[in-house]
C-alpha atoms as a PDB file:
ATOM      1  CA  UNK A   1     -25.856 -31.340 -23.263  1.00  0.00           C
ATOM      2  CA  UNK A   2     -27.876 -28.565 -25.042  1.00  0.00           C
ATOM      3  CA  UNK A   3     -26.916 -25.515 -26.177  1.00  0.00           C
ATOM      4  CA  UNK A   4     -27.472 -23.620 -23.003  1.00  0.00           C
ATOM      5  CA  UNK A   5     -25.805 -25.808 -20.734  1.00  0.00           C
ATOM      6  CA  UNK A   6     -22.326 -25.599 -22.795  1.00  0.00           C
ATOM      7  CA  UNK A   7     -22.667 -21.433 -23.232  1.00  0.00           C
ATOM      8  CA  UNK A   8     -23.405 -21.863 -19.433  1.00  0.00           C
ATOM      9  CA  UNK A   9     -20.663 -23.850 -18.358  1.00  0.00           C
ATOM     10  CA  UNK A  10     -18.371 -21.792 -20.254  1.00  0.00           C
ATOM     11  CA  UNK A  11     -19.387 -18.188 -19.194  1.00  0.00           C
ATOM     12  CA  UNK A  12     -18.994 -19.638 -15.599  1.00  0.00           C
ATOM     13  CA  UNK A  13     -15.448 -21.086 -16.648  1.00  0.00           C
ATOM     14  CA  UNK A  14     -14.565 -17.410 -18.163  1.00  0.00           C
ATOM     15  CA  UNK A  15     -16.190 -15.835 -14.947  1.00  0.00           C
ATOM     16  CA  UNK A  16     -13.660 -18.265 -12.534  1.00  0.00           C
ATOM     17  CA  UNK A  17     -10.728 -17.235 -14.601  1.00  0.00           C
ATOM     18  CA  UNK A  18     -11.372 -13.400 -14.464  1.00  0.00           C
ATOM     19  CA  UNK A  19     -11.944 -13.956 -10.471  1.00  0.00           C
ATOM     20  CA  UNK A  20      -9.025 -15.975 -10.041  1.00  0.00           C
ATOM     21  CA  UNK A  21      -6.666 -13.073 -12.036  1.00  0.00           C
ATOM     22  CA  UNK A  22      -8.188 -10.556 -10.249  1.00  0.00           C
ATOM     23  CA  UNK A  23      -7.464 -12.659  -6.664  1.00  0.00           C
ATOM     24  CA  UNK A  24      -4.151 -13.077  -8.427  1.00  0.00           C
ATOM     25  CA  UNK A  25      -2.931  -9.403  -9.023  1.00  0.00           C
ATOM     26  CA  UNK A  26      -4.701  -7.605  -5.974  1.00  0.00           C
ATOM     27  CA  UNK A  27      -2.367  -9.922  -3.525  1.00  0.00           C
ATOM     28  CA  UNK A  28       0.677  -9.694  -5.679  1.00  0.00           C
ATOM     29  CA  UNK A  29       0.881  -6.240  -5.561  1.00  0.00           C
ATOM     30  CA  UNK A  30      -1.303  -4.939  -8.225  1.00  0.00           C
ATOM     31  CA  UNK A  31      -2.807  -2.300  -6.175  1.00  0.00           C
ATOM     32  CA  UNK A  32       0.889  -0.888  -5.356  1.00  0.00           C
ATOM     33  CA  UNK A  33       2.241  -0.723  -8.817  1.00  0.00           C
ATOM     34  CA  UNK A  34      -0.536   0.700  -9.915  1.00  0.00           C
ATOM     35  CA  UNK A  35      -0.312   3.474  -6.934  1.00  0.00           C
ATOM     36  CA  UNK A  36       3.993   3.868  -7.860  1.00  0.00           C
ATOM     37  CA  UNK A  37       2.483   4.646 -11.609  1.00  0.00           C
ATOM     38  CA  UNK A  38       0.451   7.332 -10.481  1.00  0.00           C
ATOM     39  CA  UNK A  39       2.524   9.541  -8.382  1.00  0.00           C
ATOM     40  CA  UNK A  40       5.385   9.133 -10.293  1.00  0.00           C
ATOM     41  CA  UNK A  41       5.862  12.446 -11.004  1.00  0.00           C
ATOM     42  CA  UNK A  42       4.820  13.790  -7.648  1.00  0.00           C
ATOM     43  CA  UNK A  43       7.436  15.732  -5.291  1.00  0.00           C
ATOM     44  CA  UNK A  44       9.486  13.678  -3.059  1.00  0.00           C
ATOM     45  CA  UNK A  45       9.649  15.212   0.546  1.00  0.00           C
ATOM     46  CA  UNK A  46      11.465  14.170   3.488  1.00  0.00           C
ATOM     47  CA  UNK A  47       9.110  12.351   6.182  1.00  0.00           C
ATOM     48  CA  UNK A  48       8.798  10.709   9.725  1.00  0.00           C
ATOM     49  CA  UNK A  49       7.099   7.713  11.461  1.00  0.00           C
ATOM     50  CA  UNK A  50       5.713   9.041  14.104  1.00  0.00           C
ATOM     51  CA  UNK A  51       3.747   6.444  15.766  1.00  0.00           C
ATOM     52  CA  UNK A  52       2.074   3.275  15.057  1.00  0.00           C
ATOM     53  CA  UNK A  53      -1.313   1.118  15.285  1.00  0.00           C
ATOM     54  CA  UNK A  54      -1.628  -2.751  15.033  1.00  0.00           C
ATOM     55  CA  UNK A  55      -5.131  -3.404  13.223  1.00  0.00           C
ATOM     56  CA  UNK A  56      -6.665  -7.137  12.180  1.00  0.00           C
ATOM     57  CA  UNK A  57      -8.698  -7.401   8.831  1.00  0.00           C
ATOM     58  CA  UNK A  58     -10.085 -10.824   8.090  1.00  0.00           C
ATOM     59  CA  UNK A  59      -8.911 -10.696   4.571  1.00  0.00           C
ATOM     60  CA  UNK A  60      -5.345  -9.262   5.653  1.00  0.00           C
ATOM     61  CA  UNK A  61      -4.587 -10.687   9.112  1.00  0.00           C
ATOM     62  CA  UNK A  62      -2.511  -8.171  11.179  1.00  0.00           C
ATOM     63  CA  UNK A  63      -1.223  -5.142   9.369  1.00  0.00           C
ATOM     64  CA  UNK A  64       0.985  -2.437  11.057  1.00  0.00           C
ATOM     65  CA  UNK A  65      -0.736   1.018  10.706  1.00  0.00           C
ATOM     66  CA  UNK A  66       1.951   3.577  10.136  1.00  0.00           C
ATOM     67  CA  UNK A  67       1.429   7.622  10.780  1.00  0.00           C
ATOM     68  CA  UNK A  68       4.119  10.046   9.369  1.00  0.00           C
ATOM     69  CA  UNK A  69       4.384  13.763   9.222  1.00  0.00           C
ATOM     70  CA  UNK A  70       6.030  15.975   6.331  1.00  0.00           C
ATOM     71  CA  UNK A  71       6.071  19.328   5.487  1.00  0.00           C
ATOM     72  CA  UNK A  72       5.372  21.356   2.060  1.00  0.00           C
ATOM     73  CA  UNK A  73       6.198  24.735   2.247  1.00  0.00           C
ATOM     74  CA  UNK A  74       6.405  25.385   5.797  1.00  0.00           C
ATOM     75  CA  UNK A  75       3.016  23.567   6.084  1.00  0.00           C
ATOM     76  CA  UNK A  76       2.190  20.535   8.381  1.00  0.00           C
ATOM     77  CA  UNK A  77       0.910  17.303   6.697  1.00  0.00           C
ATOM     78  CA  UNK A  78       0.341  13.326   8.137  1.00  0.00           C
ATOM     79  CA  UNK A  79       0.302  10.389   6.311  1.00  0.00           C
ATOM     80  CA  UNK A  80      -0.296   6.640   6.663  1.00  0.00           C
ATOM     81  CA  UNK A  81       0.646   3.435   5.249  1.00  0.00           C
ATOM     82  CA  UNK A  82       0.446  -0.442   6.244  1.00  0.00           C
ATOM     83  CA  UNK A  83       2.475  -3.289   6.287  1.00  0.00           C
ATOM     84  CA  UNK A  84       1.173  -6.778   6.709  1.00  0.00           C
ATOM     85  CA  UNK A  85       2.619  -8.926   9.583  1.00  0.00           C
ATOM     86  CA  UNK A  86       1.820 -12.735  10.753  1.00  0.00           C
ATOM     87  CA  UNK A  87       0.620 -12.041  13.950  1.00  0.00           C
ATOM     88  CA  UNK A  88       0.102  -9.413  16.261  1.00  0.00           C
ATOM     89  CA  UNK A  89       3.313  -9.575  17.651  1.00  0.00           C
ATOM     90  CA  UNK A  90       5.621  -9.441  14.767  1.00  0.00           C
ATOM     91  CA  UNK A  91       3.476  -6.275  13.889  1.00  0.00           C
ATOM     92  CA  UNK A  92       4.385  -4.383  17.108  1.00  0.00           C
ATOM     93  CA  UNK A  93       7.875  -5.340  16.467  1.00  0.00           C
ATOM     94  CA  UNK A  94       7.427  -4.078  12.939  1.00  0.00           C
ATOM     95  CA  UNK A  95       5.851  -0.815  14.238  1.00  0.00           C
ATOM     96  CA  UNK A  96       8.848  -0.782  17.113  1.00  0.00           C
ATOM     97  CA  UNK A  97      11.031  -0.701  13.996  1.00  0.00           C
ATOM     98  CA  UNK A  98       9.821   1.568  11.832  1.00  0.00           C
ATOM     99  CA  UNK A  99       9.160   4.624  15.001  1.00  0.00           C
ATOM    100  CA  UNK A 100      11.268   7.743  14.474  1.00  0.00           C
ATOM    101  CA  UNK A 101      12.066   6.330  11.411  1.00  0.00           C
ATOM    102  CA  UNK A 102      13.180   9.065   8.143  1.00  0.00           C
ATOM    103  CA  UNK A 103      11.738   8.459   4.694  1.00  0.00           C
ATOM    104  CA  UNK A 104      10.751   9.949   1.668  1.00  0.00           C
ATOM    105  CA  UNK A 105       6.869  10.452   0.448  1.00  0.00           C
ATOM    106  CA  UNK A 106       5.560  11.481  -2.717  1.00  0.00           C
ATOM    107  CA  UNK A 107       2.749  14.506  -2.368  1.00  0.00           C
ATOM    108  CA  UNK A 108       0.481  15.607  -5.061  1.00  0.00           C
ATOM    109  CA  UNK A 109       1.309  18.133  -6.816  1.00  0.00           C
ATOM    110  CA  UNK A 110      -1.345  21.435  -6.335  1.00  0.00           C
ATOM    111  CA  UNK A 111      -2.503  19.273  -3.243  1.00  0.00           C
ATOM    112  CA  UNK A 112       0.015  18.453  -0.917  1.00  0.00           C
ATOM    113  CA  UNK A 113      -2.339  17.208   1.907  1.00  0.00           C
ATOM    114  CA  UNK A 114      -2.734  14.033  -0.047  1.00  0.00           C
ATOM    115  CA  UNK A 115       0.800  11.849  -0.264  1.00  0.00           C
ATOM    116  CA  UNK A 116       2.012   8.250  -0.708  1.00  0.00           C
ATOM    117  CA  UNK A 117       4.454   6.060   0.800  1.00  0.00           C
ATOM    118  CA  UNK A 118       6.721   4.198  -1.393  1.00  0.00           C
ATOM    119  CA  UNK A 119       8.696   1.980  -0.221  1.00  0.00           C
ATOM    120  CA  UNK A 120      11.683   2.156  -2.594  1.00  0.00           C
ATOM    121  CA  UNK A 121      11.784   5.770  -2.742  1.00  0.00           C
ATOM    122  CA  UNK A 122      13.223   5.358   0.853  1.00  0.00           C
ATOM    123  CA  UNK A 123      15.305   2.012   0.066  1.00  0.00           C
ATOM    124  CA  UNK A 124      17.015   3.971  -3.282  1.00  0.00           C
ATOM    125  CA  UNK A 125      17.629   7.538  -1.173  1.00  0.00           C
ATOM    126  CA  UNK A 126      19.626   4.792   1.790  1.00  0.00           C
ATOM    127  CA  UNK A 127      21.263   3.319  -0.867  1.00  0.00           C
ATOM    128  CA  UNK A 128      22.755   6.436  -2.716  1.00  0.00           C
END
């Protein structure tokens, strides 16, 4: 093998890796933590499900589209978030579940149309 072929072979080795990390974080969560870092110091508000859409994505499968509403000083705001579910069924019972439901959400400070969902927020405030 010349020269070429090894640097080659190796750059597409190195290339595989990064792909395979990347494949690696995005479905273990990477995109959440990351999310939790960044509105860590935002305002936690009181919130509720109101309703509820089952969606497929090729990549994802069925996910559970959730729509909450909040307030911030006497002003209206609507959220959403997504869980992923197995099939379409276990993501209207999902949805079933989480109507009417009370949790907290995180809003941006100076821009309170923009919030987050996190789930332990919620899971820590039922908890306490």
């Amino acid at each position: 093998m010349d020269t070429f072929s090894v640097l080659l072979l190796v750059g597409l080795g190195v290339f595989a890796v990064f792909i395979g990390w990347l494949v690696w974080w995005y479905y273990s969560g990477g995109p959440v933590r990351r999310l939790d870092r960044r509105s860590a110091g935002w305002p936690v508000v009181p919130a509720t499900v109101e309703n509820y859409e089952v969606e497929y994505s090729q990549h994802e499968g069925f996910i559970t589209a959730l729509y909450y509403s909040y307030s911030v000083n006497g002003e209206f705001y609507s959220g959403r978030f997504s869980l992923r579910s197995g099939s379409e069924g276990s993501a209207r019972d999902t949805g079933d579940q989480w109507v009417h439901r009370k949790i907290l959400v995180r809003h941006k400070p100076g821009d309170p149309a923009k919030s987050v969902f996190i789930e332990k927020d919620s899971q820590m405030s039922a908890s306490a």
